[in-house]
C-alpha atoms as a PDB file:
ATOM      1  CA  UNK A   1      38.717  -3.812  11.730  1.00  0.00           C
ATOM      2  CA  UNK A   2      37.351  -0.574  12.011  1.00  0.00           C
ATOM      3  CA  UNK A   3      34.369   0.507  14.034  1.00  0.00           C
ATOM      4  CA  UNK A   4      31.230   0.428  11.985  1.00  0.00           C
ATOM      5  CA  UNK A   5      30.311   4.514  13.375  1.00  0.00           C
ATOM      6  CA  UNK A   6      33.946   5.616  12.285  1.00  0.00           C
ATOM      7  CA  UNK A   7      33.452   4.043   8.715  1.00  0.00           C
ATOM      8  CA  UNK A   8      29.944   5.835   8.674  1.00  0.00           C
ATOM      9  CA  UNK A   9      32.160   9.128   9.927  1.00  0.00           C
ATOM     10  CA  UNK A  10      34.501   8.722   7.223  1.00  0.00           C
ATOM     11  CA  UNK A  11      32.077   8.239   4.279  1.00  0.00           C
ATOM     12  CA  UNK A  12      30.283  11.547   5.571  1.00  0.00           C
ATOM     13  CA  UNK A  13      33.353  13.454   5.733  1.00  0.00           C
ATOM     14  CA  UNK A  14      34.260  11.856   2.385  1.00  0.00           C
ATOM     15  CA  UNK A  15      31.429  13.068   0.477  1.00  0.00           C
ATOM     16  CA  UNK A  16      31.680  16.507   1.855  1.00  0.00           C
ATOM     17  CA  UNK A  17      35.445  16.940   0.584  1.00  0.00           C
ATOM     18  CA  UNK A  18      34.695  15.077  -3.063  1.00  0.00           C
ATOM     19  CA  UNK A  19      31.301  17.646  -3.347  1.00  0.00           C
ATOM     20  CA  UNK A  20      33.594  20.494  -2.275  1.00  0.00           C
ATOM     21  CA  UNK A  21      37.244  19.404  -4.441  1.00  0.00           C
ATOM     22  CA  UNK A  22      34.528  18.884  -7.576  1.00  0.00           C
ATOM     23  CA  UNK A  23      32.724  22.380  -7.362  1.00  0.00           C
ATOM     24  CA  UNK A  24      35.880  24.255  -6.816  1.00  0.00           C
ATOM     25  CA  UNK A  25      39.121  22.544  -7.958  1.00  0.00           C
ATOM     26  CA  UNK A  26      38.594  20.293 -10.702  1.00  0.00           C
ATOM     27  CA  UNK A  27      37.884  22.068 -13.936  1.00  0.00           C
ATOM     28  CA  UNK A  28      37.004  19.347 -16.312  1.00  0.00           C
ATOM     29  CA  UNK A  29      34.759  21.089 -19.161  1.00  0.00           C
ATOM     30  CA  UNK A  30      33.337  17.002 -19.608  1.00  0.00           C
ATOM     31  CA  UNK A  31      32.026  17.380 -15.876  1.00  0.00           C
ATOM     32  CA  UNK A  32      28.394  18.796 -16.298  1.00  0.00           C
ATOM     33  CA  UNK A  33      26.275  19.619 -13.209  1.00  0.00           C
ATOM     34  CA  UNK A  34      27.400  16.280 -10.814  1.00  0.00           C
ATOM     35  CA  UNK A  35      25.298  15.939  -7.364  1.00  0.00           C
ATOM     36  CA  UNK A  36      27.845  13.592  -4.776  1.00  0.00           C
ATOM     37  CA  UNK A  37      24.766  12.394  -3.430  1.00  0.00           C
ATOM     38  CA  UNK A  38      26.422   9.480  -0.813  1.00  0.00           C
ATOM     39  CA  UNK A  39      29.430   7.747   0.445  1.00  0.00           C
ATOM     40  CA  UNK A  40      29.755   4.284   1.619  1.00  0.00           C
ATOM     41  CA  UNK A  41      33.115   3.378   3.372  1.00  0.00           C
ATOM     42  CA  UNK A  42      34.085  -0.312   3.973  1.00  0.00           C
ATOM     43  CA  UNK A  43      34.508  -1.795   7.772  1.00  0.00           C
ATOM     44  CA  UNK A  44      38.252  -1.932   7.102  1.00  0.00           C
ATOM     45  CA  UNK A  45      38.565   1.592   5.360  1.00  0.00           C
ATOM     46  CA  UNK A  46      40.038   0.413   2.898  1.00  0.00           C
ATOM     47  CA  UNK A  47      37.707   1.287  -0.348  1.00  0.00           C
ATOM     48  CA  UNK A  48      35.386   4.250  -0.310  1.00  0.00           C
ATOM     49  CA  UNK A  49      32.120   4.174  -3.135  1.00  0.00           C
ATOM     50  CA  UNK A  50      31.086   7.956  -3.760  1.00  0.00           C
ATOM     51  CA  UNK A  51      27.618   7.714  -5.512  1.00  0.00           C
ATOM     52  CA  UNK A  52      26.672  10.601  -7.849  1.00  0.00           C
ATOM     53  CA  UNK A  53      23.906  12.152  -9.744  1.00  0.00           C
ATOM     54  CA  UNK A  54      24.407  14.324 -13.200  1.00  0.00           C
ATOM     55  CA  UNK A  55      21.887  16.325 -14.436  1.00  0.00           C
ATOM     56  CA  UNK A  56      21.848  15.937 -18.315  1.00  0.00           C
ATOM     57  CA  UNK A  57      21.227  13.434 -20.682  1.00  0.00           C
ATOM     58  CA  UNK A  58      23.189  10.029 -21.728  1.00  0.00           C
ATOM     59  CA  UNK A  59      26.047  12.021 -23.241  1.00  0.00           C
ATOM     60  CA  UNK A  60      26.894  13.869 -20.045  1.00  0.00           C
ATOM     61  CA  UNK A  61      26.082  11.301 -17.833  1.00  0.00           C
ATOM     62  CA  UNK A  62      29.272   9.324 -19.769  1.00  0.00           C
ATOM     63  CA  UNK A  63      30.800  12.612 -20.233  1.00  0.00           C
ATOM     64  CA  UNK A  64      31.114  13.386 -16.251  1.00  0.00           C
ATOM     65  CA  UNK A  65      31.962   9.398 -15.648  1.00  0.00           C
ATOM     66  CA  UNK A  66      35.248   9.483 -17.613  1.00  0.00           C
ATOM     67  CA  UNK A  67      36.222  13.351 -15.835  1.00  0.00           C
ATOM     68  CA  UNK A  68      35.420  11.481 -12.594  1.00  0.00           C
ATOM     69  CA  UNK A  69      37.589   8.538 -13.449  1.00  0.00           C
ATOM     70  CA  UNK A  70      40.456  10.668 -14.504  1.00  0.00           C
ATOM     71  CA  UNK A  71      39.508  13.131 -11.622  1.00  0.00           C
ATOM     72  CA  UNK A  72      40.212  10.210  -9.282  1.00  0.00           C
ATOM     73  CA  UNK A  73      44.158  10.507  -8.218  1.00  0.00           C
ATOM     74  CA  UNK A  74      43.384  13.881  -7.038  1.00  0.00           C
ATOM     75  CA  UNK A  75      40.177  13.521  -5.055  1.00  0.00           C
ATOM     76  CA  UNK A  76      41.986  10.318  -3.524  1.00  0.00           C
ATOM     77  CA  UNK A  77      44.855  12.939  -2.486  1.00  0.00           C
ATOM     78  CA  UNK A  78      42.607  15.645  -1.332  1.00  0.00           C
ATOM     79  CA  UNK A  79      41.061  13.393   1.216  1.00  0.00           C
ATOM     80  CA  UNK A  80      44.236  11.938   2.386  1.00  0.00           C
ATOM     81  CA  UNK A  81      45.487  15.438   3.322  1.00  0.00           C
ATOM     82  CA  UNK A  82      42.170  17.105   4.691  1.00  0.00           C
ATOM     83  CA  UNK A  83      41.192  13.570   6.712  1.00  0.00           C
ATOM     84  CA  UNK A  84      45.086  12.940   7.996  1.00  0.00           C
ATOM     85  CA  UNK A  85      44.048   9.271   7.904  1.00  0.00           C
ATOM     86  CA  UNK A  86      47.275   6.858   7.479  1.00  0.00           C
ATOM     87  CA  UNK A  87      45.471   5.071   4.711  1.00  0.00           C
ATOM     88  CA  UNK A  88      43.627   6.714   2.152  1.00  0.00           C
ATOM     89  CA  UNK A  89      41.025   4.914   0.810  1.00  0.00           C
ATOM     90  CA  UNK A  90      40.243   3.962  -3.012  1.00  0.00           C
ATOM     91  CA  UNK A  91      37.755   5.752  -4.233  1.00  0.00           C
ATOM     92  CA  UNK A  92      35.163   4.402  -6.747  1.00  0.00           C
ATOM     93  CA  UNK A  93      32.394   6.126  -8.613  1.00  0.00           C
ATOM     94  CA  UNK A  94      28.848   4.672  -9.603  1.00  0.00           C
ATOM     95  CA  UNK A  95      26.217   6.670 -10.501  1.00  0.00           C
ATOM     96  CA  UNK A  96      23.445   7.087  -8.249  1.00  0.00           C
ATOM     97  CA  UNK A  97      19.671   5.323  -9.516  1.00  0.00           C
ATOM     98  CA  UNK A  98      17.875   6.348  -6.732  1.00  0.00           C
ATOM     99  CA  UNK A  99      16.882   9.845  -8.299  1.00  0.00           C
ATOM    100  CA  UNK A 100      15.876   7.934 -11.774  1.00  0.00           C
ATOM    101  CA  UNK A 101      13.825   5.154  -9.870  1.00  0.00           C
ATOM    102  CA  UNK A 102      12.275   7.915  -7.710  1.00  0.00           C
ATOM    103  CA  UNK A 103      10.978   9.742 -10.906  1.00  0.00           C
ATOM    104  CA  UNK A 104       9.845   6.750 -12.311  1.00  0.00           C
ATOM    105  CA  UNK A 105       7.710   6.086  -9.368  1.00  0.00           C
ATOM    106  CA  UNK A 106       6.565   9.773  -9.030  1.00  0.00           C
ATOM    107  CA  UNK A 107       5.410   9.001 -13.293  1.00  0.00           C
ATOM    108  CA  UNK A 108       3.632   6.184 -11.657  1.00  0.00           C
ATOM    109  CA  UNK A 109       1.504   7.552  -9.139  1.00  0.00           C
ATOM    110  CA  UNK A 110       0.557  10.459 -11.295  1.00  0.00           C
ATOM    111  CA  UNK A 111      -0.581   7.801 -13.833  1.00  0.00           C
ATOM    112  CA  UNK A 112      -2.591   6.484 -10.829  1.00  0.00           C
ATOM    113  CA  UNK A 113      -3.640   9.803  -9.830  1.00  0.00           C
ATOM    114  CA  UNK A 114      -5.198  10.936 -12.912  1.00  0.00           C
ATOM    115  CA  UNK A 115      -7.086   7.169 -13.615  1.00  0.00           C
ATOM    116  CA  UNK A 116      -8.447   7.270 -10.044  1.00  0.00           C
ATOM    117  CA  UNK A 117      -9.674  11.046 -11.172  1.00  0.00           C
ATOM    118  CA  UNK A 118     -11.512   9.769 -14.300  1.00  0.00           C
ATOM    119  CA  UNK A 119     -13.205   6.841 -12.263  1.00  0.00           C
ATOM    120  CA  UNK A 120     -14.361   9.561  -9.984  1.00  0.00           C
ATOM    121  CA  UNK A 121     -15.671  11.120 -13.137  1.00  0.00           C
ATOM    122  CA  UNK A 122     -17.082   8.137 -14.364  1.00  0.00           C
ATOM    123  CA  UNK A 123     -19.089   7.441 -10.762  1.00  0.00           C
ATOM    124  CA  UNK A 124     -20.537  10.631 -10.116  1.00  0.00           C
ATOM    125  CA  UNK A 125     -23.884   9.721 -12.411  1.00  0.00           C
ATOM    126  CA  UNK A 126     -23.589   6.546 -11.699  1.00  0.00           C
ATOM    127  CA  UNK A 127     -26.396   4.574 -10.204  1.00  0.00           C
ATOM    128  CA  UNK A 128     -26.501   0.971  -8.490  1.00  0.00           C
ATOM    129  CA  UNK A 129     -27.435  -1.611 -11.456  1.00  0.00           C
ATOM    130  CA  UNK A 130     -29.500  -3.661  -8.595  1.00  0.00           C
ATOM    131  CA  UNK A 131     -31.073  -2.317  -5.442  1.00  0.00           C
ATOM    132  CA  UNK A 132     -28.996  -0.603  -2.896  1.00  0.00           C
ATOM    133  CA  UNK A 133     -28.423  -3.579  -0.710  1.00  0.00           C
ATOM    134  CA  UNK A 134     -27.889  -6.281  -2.864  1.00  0.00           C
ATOM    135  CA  UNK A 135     -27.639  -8.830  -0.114  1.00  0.00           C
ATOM    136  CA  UNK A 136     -30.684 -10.857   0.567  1.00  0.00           C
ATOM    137  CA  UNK A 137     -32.169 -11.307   3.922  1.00  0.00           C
ATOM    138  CA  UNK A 138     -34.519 -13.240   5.490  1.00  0.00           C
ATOM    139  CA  UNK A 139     -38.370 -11.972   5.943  1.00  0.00           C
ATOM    140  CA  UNK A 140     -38.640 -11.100   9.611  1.00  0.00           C
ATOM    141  CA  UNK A 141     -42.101 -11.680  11.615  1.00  0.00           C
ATOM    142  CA  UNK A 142     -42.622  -8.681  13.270  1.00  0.00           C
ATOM    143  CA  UNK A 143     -45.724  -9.603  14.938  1.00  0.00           C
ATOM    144  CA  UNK A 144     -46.003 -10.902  18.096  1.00  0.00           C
ATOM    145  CA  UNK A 145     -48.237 -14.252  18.648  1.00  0.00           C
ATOM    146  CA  UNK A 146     -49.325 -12.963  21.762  1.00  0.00           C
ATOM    147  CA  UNK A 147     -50.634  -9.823  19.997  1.00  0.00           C
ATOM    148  CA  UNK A 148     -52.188 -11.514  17.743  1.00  0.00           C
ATOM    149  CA  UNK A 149     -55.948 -10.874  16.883  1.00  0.00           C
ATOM    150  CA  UNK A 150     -57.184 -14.584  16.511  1.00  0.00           C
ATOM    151  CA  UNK A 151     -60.244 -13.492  14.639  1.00  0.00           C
ATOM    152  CA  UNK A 152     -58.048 -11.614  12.128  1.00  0.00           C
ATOM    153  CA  UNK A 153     -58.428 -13.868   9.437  1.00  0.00           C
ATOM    154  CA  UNK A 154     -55.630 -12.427   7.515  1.00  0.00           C
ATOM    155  CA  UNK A 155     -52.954 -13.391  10.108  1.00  0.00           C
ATOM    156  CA  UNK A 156     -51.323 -16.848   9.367  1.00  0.00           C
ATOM    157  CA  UNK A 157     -54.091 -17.786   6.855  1.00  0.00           C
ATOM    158  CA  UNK A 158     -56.525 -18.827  10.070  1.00  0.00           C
ATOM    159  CA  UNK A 159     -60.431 -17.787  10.131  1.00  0.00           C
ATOM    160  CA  UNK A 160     -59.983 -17.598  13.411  1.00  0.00           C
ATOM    161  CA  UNK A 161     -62.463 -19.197  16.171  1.00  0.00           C
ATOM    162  CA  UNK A 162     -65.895 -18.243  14.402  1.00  0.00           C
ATOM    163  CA  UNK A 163     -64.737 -21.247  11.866  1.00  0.00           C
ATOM    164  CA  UNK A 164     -64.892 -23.970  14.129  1.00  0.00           C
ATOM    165  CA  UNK A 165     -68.147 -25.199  15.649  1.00  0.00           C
ATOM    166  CA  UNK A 166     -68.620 -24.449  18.942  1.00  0.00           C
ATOM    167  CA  UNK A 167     -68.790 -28.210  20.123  1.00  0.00           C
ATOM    168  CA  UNK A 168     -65.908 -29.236  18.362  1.00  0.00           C
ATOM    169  CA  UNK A 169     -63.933 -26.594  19.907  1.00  0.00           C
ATOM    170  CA  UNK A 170     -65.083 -27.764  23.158  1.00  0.00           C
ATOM    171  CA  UNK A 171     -64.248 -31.199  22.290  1.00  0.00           C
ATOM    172  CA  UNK A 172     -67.825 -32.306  22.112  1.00  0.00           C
ATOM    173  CA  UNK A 173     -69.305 -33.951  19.211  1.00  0.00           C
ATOM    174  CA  UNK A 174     -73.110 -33.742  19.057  1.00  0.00           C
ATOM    175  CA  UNK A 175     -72.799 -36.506  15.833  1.00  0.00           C
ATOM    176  CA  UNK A 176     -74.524 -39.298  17.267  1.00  0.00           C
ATOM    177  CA  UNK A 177     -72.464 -42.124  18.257  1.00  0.00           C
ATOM    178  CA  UNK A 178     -73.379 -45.782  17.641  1.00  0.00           C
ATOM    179  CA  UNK A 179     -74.077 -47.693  20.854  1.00  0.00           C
ATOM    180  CA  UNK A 180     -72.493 -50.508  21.130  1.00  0.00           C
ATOM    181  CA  UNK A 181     -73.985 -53.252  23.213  1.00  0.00           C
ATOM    182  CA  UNK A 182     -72.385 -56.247  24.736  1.00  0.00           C
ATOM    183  CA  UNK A 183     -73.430 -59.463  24.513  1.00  0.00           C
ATOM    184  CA  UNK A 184     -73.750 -61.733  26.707  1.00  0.00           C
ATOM    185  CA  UNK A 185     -71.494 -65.108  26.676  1.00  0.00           C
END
């Protein structure tokens, strides 16, 4: 086995001499505008997987994968002699989806982009359907009892003193009480 920084080495170097051999050796007229965009080398460097992008539609994008198939012997040889590695390793194509996936999910957030605009639209005249804090709380007393006036009759529903006879508020009752008398046994 192979050392897992020397297969990352090789893959690099790999990708540079397939981008190079493609722009100025092969001449294909089925290869359209191909992108080697990475290179992943097995831990035994055995089998090498270029990745690739083509710009173009369906037709090219088949077009350029049969030239790169056919294209293969010699790319295989031209990194054998500029590598001077004793084994070459096979080298498979598969076009890249990284490119595709990251347009789709630039479509995406403009999508989002332009629906969070309109809501922005849509809020600027907007106005709270209740009140502004729709959360009820609790009344709170903000008088103090000790401030309290206790002649106020408008605080806690009270008349205040003036209400209550004097002598009752003293505890004395001028009623007049029934004597009771004891009777002898």
């Amino acid at each position: 086995m192979a050392d897992s920084a020397r297969a990352r080495r090789l893959a690099v170097r790999i990708r540079q001499i397939v981008s190079a051999t493609i722009e100025m050796q092969i001449k294909d007229p089925r290869l359209g505008m191909v992108t080697i965009t990475d290179a992943r080398v097995t831990s035994d460097l055995r089998e090498a997987t270029v990745f690739y992008t083509v710009y173009g539609d369906e037709t090219q994008i088949e077009d350029s994968a049969r030239a790169l198939a056919s294209a293969t012997g010699v790319l295989r040889s031209t990194v054998g002699k500029q590598t001077g590695i004793k084994f070459v390793p096979t080298l498979a194509f598969i076009a890249d989806i990284v490119p595709d996936t990251a347009r789709e999910l630039e479509e995406a957030l403009e999508r989002v982009r332009h629906a969070d605009a309109e809501l922005a639209r849509a809020r600027e005249g907007a106005e709270y359907a209740g009140e502004a804090d729709p959360y009820r709380r609790p009344v709170e007393d903000t008088d103090d009892d000790l401030d309290a006036n206790p002649d106020d009759p408008d605080e806690d529903g009270a008349a205040g003193d003036d209400a209550v006879p004097d002598d009752v508020r003293n505890g004395l009752d001028t009623a007049p009480q029934p004597q009771q008398t004891r009777s002898a046994p």
